[in-house]
C-alpha atoms as a PDB file:
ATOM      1  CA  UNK A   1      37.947 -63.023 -41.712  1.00  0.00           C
ATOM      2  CA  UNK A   2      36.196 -60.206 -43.124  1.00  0.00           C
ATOM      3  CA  UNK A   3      36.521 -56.543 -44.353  1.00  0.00           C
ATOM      4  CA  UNK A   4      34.222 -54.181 -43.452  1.00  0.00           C
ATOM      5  CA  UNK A   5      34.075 -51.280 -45.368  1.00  0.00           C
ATOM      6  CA  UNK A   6      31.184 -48.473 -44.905  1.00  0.00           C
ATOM      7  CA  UNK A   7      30.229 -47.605 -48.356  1.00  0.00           C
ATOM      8  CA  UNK A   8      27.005 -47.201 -49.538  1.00  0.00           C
ATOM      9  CA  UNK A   9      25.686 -48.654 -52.962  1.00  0.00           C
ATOM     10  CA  UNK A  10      25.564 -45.094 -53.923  1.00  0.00           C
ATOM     11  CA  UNK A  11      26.768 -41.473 -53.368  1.00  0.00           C
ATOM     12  CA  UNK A  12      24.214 -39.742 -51.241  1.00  0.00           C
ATOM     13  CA  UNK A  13      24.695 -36.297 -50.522  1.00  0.00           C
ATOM     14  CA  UNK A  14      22.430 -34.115 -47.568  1.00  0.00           C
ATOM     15  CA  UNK A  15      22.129 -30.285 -48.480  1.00  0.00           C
ATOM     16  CA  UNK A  16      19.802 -29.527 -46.269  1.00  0.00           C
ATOM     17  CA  UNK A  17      17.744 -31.500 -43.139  1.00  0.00           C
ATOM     18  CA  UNK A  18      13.968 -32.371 -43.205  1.00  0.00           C
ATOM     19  CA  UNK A  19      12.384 -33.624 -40.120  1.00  0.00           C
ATOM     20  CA  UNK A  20       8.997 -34.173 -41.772  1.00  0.00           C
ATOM     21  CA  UNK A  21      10.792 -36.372 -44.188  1.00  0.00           C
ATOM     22  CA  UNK A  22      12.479 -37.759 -41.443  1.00  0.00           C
ATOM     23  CA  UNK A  23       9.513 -38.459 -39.396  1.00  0.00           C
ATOM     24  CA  UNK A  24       7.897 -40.038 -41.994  1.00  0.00           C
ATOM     25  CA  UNK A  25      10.558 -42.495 -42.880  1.00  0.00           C
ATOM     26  CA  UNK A  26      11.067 -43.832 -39.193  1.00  0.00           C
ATOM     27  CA  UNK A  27       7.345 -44.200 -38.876  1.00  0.00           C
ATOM     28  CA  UNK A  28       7.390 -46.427 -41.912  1.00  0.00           C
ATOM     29  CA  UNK A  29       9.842 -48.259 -40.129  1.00  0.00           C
ATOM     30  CA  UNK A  30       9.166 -48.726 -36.777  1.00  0.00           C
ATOM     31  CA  UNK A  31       5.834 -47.472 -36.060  1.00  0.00           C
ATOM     32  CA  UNK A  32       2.775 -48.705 -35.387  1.00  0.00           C
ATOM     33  CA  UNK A  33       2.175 -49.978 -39.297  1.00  0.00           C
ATOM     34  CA  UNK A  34       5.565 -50.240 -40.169  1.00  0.00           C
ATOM     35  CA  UNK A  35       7.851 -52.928 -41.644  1.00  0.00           C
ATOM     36  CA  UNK A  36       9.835 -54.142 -38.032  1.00  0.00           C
ATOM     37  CA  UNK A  37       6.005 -53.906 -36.789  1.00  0.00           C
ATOM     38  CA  UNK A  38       4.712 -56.260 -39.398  1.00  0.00           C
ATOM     39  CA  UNK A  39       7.065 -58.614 -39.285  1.00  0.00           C
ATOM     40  CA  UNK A  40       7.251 -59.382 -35.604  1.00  0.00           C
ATOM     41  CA  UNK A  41       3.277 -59.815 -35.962  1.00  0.00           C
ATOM     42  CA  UNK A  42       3.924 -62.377 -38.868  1.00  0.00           C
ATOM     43  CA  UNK A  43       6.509 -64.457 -37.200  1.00  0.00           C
ATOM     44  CA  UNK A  44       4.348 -63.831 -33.536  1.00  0.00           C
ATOM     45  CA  UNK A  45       1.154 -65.289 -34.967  1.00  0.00           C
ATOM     46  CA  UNK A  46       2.448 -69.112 -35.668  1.00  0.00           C
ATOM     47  CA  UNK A  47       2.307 -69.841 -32.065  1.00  0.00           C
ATOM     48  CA  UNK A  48      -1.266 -68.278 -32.271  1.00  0.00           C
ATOM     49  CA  UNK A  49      -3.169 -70.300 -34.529  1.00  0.00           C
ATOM     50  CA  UNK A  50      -6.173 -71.460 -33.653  1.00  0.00           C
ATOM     51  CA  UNK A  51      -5.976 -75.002 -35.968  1.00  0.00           C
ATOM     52  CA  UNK A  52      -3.662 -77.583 -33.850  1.00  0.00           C
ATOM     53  CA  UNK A  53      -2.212 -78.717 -37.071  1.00  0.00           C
ATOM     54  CA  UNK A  54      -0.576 -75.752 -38.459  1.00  0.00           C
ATOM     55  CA  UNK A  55       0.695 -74.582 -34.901  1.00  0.00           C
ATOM     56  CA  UNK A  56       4.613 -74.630 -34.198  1.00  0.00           C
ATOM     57  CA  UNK A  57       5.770 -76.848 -31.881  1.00  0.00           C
ATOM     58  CA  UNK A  58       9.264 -76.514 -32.296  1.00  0.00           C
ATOM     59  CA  UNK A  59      11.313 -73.737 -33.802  1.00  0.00           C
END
């Protein structure tokens, strides 16, 4: 049904590593103000409101 093919959009090539560059990236991420860490607090707080109105009741 589908291809998969792992190719990135483009060449990246790693001379040497950096963990502080490293670190800094996955705490961007996943950390405590990161992007996975916002966005489960975004789509958490709809069944969180305090106005009966705007709460979910169905998803």
């Amino acid at each position: 049904m589908w291809i998969y093919e792992k190719k990135l959009e483009y060449p990246v090539r790693v001379d040497t590593c950096n963990p502080k560059l490293a670190q800094l990236i996955l705490e961007q991420f996943g950390g405590a103000d990161g992007e996975l860490s916002a966005g489960i607090r975004y789509l958490s707080q709809r069944w969180a409101m305090p106005t009966p109105q705007v709460v979910v009741t169905s998803f």
